[in-house]
N, C-alpha and C. Protein backbone atom coordinates (compact mmCIF):
# COMPACT_ATOMS: atom_id res chain seq x y z
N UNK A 1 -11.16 32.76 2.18
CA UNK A 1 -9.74 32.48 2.28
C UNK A 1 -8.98 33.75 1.89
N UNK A 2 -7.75 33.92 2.24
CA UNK A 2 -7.37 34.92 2.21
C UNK A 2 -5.49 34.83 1.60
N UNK A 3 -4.97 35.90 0.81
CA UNK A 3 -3.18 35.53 0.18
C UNK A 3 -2.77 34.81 1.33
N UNK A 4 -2.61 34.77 2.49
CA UNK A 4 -1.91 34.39 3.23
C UNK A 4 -2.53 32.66 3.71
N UNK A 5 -3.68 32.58 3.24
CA UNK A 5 -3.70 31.20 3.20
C UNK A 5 -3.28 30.14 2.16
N UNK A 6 -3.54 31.17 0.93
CA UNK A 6 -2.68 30.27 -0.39
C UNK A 6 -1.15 30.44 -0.31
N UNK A 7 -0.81 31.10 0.33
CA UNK A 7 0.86 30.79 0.57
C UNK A 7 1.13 30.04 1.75
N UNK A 8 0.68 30.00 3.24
CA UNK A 8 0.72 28.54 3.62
C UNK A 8 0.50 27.44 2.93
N UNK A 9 -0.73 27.21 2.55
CA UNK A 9 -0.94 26.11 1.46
C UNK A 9 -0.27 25.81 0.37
N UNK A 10 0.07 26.79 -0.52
CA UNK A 10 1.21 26.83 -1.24
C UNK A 10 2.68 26.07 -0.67
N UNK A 11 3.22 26.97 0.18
CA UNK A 11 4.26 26.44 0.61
C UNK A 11 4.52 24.91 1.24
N UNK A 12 3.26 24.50 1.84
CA UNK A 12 3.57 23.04 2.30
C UNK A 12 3.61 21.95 0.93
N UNK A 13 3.57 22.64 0.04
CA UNK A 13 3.62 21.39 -1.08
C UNK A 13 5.24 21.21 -1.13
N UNK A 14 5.65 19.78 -1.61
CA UNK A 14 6.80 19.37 -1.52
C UNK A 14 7.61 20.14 -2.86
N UNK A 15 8.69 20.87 -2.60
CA UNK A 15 9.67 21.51 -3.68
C UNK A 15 9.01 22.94 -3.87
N UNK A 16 7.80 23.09 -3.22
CA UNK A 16 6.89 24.66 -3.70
C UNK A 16 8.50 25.94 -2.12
N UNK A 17 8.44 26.77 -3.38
CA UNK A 17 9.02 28.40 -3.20
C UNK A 17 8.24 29.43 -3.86
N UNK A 18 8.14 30.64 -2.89
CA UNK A 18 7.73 31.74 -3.34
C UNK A 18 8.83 32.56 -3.80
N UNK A 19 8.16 33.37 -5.90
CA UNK A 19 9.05 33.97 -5.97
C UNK A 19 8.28 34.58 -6.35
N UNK A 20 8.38 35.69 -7.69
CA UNK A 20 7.73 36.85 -7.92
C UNK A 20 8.02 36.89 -9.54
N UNK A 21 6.56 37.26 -10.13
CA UNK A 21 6.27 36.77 -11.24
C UNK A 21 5.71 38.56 -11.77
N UNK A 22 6.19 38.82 -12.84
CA UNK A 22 5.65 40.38 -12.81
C UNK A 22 5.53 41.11 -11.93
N UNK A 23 6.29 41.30 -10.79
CA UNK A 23 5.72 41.72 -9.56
C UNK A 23 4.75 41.84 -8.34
N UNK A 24 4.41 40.25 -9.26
CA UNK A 24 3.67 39.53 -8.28
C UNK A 24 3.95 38.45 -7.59
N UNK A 25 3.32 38.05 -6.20
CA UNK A 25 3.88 36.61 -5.90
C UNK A 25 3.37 35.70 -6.58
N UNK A 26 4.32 34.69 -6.54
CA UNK A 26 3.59 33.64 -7.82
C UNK A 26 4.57 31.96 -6.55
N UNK A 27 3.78 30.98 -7.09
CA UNK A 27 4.48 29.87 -6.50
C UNK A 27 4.95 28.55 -7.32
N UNK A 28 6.74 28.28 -7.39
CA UNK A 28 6.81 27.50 -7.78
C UNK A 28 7.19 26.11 -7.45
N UNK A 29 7.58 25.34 -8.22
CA UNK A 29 8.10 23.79 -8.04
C UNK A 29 8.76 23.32 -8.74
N UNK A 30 10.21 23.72 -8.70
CA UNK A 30 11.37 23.39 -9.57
C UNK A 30 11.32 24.04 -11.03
N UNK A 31 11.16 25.27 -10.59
CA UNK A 31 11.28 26.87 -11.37
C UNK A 31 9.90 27.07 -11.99
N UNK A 32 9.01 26.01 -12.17
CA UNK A 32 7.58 26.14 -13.15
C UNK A 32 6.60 26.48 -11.82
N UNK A 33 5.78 27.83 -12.33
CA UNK A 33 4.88 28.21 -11.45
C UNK A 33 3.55 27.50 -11.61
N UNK A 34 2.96 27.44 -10.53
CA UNK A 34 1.67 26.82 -10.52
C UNK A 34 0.53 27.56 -9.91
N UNK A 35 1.03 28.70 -9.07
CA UNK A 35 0.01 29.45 -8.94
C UNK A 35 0.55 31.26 -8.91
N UNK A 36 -0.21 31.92 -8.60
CA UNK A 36 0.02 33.12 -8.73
C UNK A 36 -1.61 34.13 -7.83
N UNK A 37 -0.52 35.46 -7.73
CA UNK A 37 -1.22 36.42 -6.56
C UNK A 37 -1.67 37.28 -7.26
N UNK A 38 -2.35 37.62 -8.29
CA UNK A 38 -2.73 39.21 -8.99
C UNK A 38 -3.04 40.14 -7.65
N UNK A 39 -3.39 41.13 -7.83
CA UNK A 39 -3.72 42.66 -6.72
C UNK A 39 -5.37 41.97 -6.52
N UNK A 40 -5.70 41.41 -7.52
CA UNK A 40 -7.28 41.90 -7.05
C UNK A 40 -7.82 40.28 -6.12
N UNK A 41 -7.31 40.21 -5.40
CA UNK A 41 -7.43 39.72 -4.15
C UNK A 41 -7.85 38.11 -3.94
N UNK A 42 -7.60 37.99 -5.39
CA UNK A 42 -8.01 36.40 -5.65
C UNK A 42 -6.62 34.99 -6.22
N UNK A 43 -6.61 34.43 -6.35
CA UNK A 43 -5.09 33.78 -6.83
C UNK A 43 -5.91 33.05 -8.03
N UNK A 44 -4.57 32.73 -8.81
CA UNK A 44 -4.43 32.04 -10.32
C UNK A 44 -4.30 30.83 -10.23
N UNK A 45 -4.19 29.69 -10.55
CA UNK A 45 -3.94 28.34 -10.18
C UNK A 45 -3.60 27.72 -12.07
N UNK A 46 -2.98 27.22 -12.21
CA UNK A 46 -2.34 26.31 -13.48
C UNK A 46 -3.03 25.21 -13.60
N UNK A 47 -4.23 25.16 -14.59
CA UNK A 47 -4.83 23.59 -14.52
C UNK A 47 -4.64 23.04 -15.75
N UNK A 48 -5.16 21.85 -16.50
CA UNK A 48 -5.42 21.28 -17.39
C UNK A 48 -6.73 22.23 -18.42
N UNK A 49 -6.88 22.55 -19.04
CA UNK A 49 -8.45 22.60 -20.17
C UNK A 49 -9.29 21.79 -19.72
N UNK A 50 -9.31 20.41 -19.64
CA UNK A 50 -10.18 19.60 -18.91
C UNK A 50 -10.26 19.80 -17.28
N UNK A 51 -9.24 19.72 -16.18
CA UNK A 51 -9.73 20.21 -15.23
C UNK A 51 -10.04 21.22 -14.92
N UNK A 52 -9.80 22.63 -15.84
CA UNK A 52 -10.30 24.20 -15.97
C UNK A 52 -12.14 23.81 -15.94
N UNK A 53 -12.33 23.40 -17.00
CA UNK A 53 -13.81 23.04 -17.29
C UNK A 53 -14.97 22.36 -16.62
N UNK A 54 -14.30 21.34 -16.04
CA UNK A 54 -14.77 20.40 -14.82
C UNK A 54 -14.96 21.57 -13.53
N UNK A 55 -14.07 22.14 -12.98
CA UNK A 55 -14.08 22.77 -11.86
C UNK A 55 -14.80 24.01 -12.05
N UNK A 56 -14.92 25.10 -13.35
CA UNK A 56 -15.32 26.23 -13.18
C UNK A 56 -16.90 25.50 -13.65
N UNK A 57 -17.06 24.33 -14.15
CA UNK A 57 -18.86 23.90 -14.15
C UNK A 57 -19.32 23.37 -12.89
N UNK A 58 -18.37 22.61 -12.13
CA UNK A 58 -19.42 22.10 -10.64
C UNK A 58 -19.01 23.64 -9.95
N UNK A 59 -17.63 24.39 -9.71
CA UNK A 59 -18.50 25.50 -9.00
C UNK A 59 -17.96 26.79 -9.44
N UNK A 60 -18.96 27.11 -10.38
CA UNK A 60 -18.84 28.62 -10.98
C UNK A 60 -18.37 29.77 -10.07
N UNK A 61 -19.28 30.02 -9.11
CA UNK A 61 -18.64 30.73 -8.06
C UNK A 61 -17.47 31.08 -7.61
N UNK A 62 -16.94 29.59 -7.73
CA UNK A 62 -15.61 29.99 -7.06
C UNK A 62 -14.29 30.00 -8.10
N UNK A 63 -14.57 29.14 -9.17
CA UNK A 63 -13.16 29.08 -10.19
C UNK A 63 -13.90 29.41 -11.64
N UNK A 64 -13.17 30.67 -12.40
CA UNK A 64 -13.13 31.06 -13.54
C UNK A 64 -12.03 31.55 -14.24
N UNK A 65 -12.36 31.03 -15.71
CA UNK A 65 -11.04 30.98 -16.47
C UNK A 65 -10.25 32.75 -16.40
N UNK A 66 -9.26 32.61 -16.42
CA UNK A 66 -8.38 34.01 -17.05
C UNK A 66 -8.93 34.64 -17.91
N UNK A 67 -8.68 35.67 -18.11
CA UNK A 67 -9.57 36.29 -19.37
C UNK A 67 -8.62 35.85 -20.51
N UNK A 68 -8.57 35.75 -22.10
CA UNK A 68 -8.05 35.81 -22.85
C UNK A 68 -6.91 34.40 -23.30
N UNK A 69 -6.21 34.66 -23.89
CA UNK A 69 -5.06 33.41 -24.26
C UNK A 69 -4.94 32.63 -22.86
N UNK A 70 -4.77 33.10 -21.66
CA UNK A 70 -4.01 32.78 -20.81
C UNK A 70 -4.91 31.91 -19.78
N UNK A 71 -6.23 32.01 -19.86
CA UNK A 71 -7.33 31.49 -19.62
C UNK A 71 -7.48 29.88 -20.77
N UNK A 72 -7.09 30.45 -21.86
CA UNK A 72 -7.59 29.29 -22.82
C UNK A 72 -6.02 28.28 -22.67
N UNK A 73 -5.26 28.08 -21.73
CA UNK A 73 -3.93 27.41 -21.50
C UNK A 73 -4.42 26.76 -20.61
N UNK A 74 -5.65 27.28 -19.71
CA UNK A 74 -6.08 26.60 -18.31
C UNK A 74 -5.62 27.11 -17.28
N UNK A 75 -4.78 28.17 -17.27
CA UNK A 75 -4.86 29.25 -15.77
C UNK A 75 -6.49 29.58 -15.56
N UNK A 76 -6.53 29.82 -14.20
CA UNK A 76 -7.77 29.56 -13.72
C UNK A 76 -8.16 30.23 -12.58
N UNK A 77 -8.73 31.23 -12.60
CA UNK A 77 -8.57 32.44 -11.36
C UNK A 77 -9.75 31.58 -10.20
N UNK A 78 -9.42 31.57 -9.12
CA UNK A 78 -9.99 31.21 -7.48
C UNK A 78 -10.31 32.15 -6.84
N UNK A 79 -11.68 32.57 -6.64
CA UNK A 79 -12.45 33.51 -6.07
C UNK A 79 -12.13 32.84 -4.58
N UNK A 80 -10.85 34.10 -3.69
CA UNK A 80 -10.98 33.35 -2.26
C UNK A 80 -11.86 33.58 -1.52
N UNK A 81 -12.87 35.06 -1.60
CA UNK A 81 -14.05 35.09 -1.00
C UNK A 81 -14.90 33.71 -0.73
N UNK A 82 -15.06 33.08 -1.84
CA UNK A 82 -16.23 32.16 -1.72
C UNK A 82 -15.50 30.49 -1.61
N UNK A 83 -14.12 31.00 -1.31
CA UNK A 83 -14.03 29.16 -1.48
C UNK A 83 -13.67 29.04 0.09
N UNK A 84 -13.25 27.85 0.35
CA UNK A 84 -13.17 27.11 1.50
C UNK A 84 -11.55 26.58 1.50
N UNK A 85 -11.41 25.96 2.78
CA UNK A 85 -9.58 25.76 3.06
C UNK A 85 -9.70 24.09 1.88
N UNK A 86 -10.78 23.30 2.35
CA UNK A 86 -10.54 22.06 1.29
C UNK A 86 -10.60 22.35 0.36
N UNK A 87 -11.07 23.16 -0.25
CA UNK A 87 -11.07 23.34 -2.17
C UNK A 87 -10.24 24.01 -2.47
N UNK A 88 -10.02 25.28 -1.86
CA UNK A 88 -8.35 25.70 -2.50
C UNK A 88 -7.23 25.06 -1.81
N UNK A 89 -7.09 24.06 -0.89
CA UNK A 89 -6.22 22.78 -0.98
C UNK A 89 -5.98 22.11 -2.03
N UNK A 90 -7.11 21.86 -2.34
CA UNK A 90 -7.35 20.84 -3.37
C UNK A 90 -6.72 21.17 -4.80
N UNK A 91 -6.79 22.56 -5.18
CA UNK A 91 -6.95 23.09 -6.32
C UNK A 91 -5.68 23.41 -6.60
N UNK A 92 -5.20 23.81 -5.37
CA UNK A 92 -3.45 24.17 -5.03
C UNK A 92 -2.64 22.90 -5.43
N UNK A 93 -3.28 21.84 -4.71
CA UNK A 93 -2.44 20.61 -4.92
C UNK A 93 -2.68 19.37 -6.42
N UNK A 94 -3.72 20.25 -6.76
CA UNK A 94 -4.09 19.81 -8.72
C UNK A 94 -3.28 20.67 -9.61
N UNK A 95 -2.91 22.00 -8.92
CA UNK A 95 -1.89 22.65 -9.80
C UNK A 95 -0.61 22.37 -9.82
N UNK A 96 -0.31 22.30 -8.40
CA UNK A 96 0.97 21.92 -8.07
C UNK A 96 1.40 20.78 -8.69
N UNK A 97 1.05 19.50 -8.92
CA UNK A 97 0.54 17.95 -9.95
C UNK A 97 1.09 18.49 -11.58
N UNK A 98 0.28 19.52 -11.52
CA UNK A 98 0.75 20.00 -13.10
C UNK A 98 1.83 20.13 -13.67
N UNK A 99 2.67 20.86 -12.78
CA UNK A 99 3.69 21.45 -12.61
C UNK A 99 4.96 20.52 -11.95
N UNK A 100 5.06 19.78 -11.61
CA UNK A 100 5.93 19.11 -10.34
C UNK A 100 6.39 18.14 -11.59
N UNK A 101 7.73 17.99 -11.61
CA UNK A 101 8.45 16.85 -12.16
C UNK A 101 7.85 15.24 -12.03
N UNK A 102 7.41 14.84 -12.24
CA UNK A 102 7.22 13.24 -11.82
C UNK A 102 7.76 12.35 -11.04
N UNK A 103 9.29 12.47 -10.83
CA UNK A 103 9.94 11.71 -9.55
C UNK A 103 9.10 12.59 -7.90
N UNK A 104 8.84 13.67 -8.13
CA UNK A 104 8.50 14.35 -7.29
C UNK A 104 6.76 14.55 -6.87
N UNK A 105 5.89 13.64 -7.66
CA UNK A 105 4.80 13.23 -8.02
C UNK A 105 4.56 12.50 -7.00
N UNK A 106 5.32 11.19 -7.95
CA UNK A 106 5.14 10.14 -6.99
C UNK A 106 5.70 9.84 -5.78
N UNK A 107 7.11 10.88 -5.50
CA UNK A 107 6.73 10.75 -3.83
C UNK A 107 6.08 11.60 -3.12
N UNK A 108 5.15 12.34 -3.65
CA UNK A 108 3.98 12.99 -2.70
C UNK A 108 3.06 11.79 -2.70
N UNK A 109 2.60 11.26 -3.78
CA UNK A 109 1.50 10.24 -3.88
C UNK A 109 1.84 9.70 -2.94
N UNK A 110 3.03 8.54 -2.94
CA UNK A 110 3.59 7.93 -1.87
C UNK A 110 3.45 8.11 -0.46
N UNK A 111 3.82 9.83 -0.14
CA UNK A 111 3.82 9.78 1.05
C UNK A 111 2.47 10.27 1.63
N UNK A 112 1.21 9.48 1.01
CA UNK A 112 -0.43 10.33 1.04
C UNK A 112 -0.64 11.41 1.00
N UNK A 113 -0.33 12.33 -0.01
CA UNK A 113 -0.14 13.74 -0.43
C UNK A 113 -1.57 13.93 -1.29
C-alpha cells in the first residue's frame, strides 16, 4: 500500500480532513488526529494499548508500536509494504473510532461503516 492509499482511505471516513501535523500529513476528525504520514514511507495510526497489542501480536510484520512515550499512548506505526487494502482499512477505521466524537460513531455504525 502506498501514502496515497491511506489518504483515500483516510478521507472516505465520515468528518476525516487532511491537515498537517509537524509538517507532516496527518488525518483528522473534528480537529483530533487519528493517523499520520512520517517521511519514512509508512503511516501512524492512533489505537488503544489493548488494540496496539492485539494487532502488533497477530501481525508483527505489519503493525509496530512508535518508538518511545508516543508508542506507549498506542500510536502505532503500519508497515505499508507488507499490509493489504483490508487491514489498513481496517486499522484506519479502528483509529478513526478512537478519535471520532460518538454522535458521529454511531452514525457510521448505523450507516454499516
Amino acid at each position: 500500500m502506498t501514502f496515497q492509499d491511506v489518504r483515500r482511505i483516510a478521507l472516505e471516513l465520515p468528518g476525516a480532513a487532511e491537515k498537517s501535523h509537524f509538517d507532516k500529513p496527518d488525518f483528522r476528525v473534528r480537529d483530533r488526529v487519528f493517523a499520520t504520514l512520517p517521511e519514512d514511507g509508512n503511516a501512524v495510526i492512533k489505537l488503544t494499548r489493548d488494540q496496539q497489542e492485539m494487532m502488533c501480536a497477530a501481525e508483527p510484520a505489519i503493525f509496530r508500536p512508535v518508538d518511545g512515550g508516543w508508542g506507549k499512548q498506542g500510536w502505532t506505526r503500519v508497515m505499508l509494504a507488507e499490509t493489504d487494502e483490508k487491514t489498513l482499512r481496517s486499522a484506519l477505521t479502528t483509529a478513526w473510532r478512537n478519535s471520532a466524537p460518538i454522535t458521529l460513531r454511531k452514525a457510521f455504525d448505523l450507516a454499516g461503516g
